[in-house]
N, C-alpha and C. Protein backbone atom coordinates (compact mmCIF):
# COMPACT_ATOMS: atom_id res chain seq x y z
N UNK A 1 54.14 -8.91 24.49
CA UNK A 1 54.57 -7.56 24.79
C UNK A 1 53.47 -6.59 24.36
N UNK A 2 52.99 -5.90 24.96
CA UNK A 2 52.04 -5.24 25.15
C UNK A 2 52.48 -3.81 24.25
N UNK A 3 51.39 -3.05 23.35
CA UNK A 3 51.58 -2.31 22.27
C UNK A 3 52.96 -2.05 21.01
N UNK A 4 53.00 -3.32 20.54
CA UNK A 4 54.31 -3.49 19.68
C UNK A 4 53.74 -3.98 18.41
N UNK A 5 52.27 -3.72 18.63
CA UNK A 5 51.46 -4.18 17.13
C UNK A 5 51.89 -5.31 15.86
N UNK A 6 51.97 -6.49 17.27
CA UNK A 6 52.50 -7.69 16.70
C UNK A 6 51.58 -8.75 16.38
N UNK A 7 50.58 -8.76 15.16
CA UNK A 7 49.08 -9.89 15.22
C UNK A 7 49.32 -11.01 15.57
N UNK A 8 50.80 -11.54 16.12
CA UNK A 8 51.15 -13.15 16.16
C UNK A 8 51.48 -12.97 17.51
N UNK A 9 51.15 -12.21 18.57
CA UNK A 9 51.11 -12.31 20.19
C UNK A 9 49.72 -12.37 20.04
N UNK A 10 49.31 -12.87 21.43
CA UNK A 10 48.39 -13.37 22.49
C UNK A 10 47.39 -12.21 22.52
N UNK A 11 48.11 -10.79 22.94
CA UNK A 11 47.30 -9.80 23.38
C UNK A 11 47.00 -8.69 22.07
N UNK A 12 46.91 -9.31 21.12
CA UNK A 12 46.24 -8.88 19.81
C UNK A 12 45.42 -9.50 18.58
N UNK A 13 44.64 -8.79 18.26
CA UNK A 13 43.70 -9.85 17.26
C UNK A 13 42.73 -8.70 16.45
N UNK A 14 42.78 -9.32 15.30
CA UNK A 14 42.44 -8.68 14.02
C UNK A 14 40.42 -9.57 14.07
N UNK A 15 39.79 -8.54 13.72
CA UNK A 15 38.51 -8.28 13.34
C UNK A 15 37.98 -8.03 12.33
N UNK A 16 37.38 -8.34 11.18
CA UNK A 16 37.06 -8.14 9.93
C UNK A 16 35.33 -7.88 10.40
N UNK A 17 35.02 -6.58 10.34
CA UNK A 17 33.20 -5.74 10.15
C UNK A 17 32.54 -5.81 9.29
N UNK A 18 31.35 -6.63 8.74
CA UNK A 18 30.85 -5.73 7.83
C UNK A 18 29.29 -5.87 8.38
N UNK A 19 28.72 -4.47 7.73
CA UNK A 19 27.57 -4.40 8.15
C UNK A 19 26.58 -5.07 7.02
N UNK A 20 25.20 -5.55 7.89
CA UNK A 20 23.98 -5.91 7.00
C UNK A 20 23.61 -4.61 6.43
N UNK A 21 22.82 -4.84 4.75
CA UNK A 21 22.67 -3.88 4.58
C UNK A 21 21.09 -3.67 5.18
N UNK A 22 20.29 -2.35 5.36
CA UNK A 22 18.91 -2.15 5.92
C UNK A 22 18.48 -1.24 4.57
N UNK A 23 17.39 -1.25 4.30
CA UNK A 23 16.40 -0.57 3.78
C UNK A 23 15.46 0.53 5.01
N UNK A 24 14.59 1.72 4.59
CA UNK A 24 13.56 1.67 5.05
C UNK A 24 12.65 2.36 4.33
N UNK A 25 11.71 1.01 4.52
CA UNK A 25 10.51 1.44 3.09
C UNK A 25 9.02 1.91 3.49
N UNK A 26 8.93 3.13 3.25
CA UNK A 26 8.10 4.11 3.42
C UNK A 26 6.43 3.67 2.59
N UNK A 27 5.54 3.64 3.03
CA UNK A 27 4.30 3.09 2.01
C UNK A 27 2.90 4.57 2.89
N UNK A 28 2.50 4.58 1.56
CA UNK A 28 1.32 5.68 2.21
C UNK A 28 0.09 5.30 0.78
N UNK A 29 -1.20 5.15 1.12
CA UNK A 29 -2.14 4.44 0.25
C UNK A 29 -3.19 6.00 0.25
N UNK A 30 -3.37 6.24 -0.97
CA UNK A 30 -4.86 7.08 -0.53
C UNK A 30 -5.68 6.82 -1.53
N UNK A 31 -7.22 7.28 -1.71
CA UNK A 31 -8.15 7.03 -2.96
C UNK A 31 -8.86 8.32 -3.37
N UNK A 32 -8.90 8.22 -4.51
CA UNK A 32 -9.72 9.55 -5.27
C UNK A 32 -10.50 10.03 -4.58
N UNK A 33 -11.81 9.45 -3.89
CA UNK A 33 -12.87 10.11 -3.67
C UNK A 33 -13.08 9.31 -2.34
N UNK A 34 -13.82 10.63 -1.40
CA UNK A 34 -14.28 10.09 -0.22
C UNK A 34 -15.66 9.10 -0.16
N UNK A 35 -16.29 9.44 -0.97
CA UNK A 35 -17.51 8.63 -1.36
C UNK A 35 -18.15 8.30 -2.87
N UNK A 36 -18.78 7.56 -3.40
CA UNK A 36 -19.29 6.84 -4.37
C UNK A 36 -20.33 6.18 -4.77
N UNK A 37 -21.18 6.29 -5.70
CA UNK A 37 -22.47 5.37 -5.73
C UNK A 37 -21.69 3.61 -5.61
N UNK A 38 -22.69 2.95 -5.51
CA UNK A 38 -22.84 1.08 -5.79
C UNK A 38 -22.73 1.57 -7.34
N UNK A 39 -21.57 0.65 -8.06
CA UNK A 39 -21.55 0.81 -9.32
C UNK A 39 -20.53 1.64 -9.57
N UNK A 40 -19.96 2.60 -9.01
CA UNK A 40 -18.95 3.40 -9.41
C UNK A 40 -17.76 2.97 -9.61
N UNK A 41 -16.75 3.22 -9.98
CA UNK A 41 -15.37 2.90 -10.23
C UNK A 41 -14.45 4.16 -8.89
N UNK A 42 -13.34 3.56 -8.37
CA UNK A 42 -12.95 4.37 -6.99
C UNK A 42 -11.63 4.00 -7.52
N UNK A 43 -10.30 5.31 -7.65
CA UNK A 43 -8.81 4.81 -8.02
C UNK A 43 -8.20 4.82 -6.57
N UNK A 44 -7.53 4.06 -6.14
CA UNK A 44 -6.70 3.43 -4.83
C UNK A 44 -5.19 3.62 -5.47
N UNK A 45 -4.12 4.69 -5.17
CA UNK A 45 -3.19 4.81 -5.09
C UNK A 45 -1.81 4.68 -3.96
N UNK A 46 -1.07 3.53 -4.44
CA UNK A 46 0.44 3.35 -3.58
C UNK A 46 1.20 3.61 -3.72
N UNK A 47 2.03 4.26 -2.59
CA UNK A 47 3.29 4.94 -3.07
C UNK A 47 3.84 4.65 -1.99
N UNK A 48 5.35 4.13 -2.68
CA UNK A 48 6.45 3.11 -1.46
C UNK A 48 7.71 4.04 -2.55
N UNK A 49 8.92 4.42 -0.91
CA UNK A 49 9.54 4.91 -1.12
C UNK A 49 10.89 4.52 -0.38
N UNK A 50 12.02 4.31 -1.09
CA UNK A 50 13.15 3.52 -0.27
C UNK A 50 13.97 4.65 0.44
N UNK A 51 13.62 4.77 1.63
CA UNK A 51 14.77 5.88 1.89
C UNK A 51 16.02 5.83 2.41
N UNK A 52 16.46 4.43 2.20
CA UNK A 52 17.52 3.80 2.34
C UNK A 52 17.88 3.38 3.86
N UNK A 53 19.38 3.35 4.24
CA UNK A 53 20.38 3.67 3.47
C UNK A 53 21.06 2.91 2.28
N UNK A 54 20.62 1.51 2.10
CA UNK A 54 20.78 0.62 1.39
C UNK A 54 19.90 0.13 0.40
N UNK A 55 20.05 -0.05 -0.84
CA UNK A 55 18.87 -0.74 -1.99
C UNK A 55 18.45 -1.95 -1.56
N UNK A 56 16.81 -1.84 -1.69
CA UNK A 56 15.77 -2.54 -1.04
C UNK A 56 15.71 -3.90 -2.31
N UNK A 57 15.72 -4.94 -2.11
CA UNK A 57 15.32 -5.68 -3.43
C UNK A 57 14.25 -6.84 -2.62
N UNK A 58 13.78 -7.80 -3.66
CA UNK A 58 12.62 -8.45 -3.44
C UNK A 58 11.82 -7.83 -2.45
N UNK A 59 11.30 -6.86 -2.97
CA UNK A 59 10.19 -5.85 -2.06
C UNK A 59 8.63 -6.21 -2.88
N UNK A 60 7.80 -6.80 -1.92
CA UNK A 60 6.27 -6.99 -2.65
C UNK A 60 5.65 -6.08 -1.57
N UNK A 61 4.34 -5.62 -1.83
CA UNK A 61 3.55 -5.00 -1.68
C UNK A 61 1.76 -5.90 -1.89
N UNK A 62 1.27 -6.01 -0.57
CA UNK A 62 0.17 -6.66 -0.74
C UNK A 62 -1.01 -5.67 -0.07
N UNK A 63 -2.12 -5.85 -1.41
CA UNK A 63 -3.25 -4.76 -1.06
C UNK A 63 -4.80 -5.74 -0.51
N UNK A 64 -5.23 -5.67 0.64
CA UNK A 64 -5.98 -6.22 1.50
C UNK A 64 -7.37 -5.24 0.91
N UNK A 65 -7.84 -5.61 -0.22
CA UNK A 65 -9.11 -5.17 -0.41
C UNK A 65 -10.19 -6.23 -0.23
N UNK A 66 -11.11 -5.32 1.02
CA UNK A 66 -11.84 -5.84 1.48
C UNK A 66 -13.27 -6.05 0.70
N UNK A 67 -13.90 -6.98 1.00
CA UNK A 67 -15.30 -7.61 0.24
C UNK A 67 -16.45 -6.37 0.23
N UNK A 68 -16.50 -6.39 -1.15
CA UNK A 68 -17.48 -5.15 -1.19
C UNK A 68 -17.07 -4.39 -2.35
N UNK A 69 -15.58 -4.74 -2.83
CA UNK A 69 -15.10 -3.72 -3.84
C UNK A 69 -14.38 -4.74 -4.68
N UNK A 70 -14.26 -4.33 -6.17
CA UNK A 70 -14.10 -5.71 -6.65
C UNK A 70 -12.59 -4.74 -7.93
N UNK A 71 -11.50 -5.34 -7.63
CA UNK A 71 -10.61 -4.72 -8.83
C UNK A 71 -10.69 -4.80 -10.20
N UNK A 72 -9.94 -4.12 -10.80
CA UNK A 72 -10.96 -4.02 -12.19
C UNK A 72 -9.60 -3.82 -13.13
N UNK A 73 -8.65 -3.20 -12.74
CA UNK A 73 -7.37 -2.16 -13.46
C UNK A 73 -6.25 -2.40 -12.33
N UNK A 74 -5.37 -1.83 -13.04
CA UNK A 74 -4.09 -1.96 -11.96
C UNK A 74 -2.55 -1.18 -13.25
N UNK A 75 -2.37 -0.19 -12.63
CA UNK A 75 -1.15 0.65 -13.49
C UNK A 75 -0.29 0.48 -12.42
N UNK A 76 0.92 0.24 -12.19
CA UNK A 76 2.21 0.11 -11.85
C UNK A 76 3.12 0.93 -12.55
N UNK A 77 4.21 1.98 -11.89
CA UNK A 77 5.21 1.90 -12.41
C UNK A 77 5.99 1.39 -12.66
N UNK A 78 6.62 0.13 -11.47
CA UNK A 78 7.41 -0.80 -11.75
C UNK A 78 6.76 -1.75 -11.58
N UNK A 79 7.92 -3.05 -11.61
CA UNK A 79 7.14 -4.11 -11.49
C UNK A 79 5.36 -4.73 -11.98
N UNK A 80 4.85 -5.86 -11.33
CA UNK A 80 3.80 -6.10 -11.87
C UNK A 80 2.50 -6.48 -10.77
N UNK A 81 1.53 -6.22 -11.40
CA UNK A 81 0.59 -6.27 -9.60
C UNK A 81 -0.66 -7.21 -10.49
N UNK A 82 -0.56 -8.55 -9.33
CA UNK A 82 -2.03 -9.65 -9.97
C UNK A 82 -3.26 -8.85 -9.02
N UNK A 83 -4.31 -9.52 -9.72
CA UNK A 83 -5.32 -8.63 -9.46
C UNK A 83 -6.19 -10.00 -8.94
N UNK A 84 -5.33 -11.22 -8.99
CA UNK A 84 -6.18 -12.34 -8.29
C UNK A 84 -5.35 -11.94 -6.78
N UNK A 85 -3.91 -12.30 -6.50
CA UNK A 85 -3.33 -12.44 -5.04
C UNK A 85 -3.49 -11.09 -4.60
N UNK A 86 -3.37 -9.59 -5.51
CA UNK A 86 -3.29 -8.74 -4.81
C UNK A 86 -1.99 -8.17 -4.28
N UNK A 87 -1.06 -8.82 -5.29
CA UNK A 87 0.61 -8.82 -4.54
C UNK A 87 0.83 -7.71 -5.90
N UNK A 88 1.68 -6.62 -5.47
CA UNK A 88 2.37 -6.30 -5.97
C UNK A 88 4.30 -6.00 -6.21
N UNK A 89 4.61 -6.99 -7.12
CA UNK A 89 5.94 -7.49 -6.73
C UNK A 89 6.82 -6.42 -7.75
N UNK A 90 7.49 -5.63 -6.71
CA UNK A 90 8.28 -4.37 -7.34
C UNK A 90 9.71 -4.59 -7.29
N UNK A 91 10.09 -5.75 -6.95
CA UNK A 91 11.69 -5.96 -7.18
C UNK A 91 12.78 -4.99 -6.47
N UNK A 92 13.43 -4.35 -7.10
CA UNK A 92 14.33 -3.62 -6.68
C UNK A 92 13.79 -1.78 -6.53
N UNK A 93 14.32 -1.68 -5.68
CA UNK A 93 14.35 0.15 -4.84
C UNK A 93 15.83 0.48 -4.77
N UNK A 94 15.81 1.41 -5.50
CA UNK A 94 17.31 1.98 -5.31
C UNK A 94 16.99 3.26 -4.28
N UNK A 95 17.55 3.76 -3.42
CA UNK A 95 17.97 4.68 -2.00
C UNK A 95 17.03 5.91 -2.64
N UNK A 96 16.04 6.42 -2.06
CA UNK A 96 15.27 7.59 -2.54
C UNK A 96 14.76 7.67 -3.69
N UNK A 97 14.36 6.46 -4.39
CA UNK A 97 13.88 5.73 -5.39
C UNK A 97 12.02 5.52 -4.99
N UNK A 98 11.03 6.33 -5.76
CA UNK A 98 9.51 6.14 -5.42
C UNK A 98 8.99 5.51 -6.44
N UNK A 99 7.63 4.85 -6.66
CA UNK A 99 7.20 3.82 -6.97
C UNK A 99 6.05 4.19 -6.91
N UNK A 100 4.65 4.07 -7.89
CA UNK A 100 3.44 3.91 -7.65
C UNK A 100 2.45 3.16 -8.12
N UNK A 101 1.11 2.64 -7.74
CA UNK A 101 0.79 1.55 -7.81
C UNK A 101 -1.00 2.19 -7.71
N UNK A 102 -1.36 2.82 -8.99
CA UNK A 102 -2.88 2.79 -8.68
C UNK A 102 -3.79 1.96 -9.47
N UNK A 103 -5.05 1.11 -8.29
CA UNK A 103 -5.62 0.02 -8.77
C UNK A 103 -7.09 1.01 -8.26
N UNK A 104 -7.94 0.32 -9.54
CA UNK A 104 -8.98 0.41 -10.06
C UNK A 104 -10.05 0.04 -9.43
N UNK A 105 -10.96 0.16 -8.96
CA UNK A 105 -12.08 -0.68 -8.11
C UNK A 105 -13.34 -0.56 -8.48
N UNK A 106 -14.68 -1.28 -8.78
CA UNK A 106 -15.90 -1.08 -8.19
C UNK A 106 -16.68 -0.90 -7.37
N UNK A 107 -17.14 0.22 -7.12
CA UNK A 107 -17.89 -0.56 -5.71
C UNK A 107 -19.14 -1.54 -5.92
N UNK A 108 -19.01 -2.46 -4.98
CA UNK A 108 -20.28 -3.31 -5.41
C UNK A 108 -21.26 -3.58 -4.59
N UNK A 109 -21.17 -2.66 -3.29
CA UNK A 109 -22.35 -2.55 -2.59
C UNK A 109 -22.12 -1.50 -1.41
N UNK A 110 -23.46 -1.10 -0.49
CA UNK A 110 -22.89 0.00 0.06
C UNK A 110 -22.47 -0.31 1.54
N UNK A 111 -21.95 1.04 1.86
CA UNK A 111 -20.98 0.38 3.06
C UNK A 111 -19.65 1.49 3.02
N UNK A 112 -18.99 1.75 4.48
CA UNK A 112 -17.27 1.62 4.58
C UNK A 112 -16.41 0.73 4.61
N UNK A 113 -15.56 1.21 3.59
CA UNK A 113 -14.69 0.24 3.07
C UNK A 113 -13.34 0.97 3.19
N UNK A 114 -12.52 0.42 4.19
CA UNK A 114 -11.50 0.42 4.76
C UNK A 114 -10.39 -0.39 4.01
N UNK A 115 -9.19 0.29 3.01
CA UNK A 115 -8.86 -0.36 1.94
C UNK A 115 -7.06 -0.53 2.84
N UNK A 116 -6.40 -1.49 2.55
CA UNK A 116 -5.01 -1.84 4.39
C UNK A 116 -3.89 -2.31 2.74
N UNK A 117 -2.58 -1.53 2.32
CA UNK A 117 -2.12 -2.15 2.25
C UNK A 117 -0.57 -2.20 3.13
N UNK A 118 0.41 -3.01 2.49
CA UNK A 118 1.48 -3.24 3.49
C UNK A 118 2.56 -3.63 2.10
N UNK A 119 3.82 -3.20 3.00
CA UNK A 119 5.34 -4.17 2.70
C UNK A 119 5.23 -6.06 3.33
N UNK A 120 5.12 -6.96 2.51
CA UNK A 120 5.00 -7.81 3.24
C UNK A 120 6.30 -8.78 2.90
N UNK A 121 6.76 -8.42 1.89
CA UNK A 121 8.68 -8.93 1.71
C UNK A 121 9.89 -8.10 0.96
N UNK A 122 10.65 -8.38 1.68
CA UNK A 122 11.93 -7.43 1.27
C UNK A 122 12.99 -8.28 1.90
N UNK A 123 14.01 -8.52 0.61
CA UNK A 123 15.09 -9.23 1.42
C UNK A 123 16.13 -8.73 2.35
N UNK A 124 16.27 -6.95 2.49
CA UNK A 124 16.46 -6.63 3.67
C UNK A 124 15.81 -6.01 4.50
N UNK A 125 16.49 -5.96 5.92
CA UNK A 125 15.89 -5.83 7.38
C UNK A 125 15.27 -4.36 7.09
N UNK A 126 14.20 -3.82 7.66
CA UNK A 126 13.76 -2.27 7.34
C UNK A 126 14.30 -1.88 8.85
N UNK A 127 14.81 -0.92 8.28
CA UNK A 127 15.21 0.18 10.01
C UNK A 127 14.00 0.17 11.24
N UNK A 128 12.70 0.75 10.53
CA UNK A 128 11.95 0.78 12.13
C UNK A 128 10.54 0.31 11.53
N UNK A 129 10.51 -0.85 10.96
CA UNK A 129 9.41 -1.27 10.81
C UNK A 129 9.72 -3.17 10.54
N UNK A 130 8.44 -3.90 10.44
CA UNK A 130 8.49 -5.12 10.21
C UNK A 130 7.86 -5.72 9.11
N UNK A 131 8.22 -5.91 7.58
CA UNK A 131 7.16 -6.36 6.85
C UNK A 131 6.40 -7.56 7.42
N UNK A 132 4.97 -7.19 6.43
CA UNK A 132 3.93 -8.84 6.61
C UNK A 132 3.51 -8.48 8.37
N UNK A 133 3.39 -7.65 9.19
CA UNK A 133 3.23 -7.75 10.40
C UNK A 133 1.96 -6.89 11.05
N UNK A 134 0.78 -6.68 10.04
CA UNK A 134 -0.02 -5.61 10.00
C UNK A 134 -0.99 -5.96 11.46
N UNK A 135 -1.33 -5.56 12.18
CA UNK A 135 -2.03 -5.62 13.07
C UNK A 135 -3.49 -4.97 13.65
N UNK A 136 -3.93 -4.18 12.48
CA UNK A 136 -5.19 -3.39 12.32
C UNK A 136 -4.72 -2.09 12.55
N UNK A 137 -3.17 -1.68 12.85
CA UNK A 137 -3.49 -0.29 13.20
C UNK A 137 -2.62 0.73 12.22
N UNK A 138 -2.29 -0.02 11.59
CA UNK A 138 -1.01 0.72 10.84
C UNK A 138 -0.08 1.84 11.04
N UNK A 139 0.41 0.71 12.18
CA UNK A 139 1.49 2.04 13.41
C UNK A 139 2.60 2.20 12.78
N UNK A 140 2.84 0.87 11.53
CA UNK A 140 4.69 1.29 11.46
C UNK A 140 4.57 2.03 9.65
N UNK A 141 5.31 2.82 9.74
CA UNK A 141 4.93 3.59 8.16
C UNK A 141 5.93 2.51 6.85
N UNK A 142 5.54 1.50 6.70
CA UNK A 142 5.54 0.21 5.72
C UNK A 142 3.96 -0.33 5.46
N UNK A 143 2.72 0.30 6.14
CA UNK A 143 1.84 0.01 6.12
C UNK A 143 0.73 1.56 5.99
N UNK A 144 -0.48 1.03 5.13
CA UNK A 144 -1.00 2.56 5.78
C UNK A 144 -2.88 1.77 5.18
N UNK A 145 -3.71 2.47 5.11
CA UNK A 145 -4.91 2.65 4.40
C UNK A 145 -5.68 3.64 4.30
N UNK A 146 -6.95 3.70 3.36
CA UNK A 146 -7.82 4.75 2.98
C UNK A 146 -8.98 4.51 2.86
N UNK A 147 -10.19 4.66 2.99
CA UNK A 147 -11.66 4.35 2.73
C UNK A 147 -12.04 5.71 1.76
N UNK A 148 -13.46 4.62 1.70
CA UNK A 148 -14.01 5.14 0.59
C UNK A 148 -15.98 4.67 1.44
N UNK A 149 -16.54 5.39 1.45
CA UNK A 149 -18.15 4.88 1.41
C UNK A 149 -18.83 5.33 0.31
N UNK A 150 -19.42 3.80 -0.21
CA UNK A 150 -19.94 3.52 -0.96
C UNK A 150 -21.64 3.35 -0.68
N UNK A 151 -21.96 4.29 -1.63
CA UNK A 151 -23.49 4.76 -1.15
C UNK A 151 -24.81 4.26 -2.04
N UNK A 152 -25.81 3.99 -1.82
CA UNK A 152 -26.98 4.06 -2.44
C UNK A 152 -27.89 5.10 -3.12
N UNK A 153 -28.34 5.66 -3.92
CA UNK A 153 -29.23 6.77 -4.13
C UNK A 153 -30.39 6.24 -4.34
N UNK A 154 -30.80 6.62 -3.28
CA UNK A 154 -32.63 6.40 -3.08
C UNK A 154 -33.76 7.80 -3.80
N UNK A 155 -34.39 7.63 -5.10
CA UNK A 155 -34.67 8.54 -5.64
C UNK A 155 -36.46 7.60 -5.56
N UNK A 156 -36.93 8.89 -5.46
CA UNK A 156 -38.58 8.72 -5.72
C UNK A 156 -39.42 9.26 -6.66
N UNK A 157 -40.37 9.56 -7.29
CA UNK A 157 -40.73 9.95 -7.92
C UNK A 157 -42.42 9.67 -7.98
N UNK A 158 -43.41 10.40 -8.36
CA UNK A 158 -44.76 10.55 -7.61
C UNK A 158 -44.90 11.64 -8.99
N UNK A 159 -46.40 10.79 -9.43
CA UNK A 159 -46.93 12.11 -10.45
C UNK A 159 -48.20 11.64 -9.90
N UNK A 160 -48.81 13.22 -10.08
CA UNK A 160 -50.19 13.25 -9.61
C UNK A 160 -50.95 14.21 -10.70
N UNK A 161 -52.21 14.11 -11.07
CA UNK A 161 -53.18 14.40 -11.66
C UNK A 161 -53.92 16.08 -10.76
N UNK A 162 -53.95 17.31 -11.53
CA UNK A 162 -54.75 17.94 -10.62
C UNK A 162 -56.15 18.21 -11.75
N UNK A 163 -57.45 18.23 -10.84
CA UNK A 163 -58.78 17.96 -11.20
C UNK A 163 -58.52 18.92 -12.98
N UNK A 164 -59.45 18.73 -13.59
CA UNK A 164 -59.79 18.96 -14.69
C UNK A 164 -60.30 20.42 -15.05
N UNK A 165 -60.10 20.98 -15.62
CA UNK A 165 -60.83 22.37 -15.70
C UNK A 165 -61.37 22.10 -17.61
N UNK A 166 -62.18 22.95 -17.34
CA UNK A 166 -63.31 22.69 -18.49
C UNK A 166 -63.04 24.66 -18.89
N UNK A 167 -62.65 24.38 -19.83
CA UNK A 167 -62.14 26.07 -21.09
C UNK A 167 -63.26 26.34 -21.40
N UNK A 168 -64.29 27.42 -21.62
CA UNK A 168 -65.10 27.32 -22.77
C UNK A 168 -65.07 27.83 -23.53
């Protein structure tokens, strides 16, 4: 019998919803200085931000520093960042919850140096991005980078003698 809100007929049936929860985790990288001698020290700062709607957990962060710059330091607010893998594993993000992550560098020769990091795990789904999925362009904002050129100073120096003068 049709609308008698009876769950034990045919033409009714009960549904139980629940939703996955999503994260979406925001990452933007920048560095102190646009340029630097060979030898200098350059600070590389990360900042990942959960803007929910749901708390982000097992969230790492991996920094793709390229050959040429060698880490040295590493301050975290949360969590802990190796300076061999380059992972920085920040655990839990609570909903509008920020995070920062500045690592230390040398430069060790000259050149642009194009510094890529990324979200590369989180145990939930991010709204409009994909961790671990970097593709050189850093289209989805879970990813970003910053350079730095690292320069040479070419200095010369020349002493010269002028003729003699005789005082009397």
């Amino acid at each position: 019998t049709p609308a008698n809100n009876d769950p034990d007929e045919d033409d009714q049936d009960e549904v139980i919803i629940s939703a996955e929860p999503v994260a979406d985790l925001e990452l933007e990288k920048d560095v102190n200085v646009d340029e630097a001698n060979v030898g200098d020290e350059v600070i590389w700062t990360i900042t990942i931000e959960n803007t929910g709607p749901s708390v982000a957990t097992g969230v790492v962060v991996t920094d793709d520093l390229p050959a040429g710059l060698t880490a040295t330091d590493a301050d975290a607010s949360q969590g802990t960042f190796n300076t061999t893998s380059l992972e920085w594993t920040i655990g839990t993000l609570e909903v509008d919850q920020i995070e920062t992550l500045e690592i230390t560098t040398t430069i060790d020769e000259a050149g642009t140096f194009v510094n890529v990091a990324q979200v590369t795990e989180a145990d939930q789904p991010d709204i409009d991005s994909t961790p671990d999925n970097d593709d050189g362009d850093q289209s989805e904002d879970d990813e970003d980078n910053a350079s730095v050129g690292g320069i040479v100073v070419d200095l010369e120096l020349s002493k010269g003698v002028k003729a003699a003068v005789k005082v009397p």
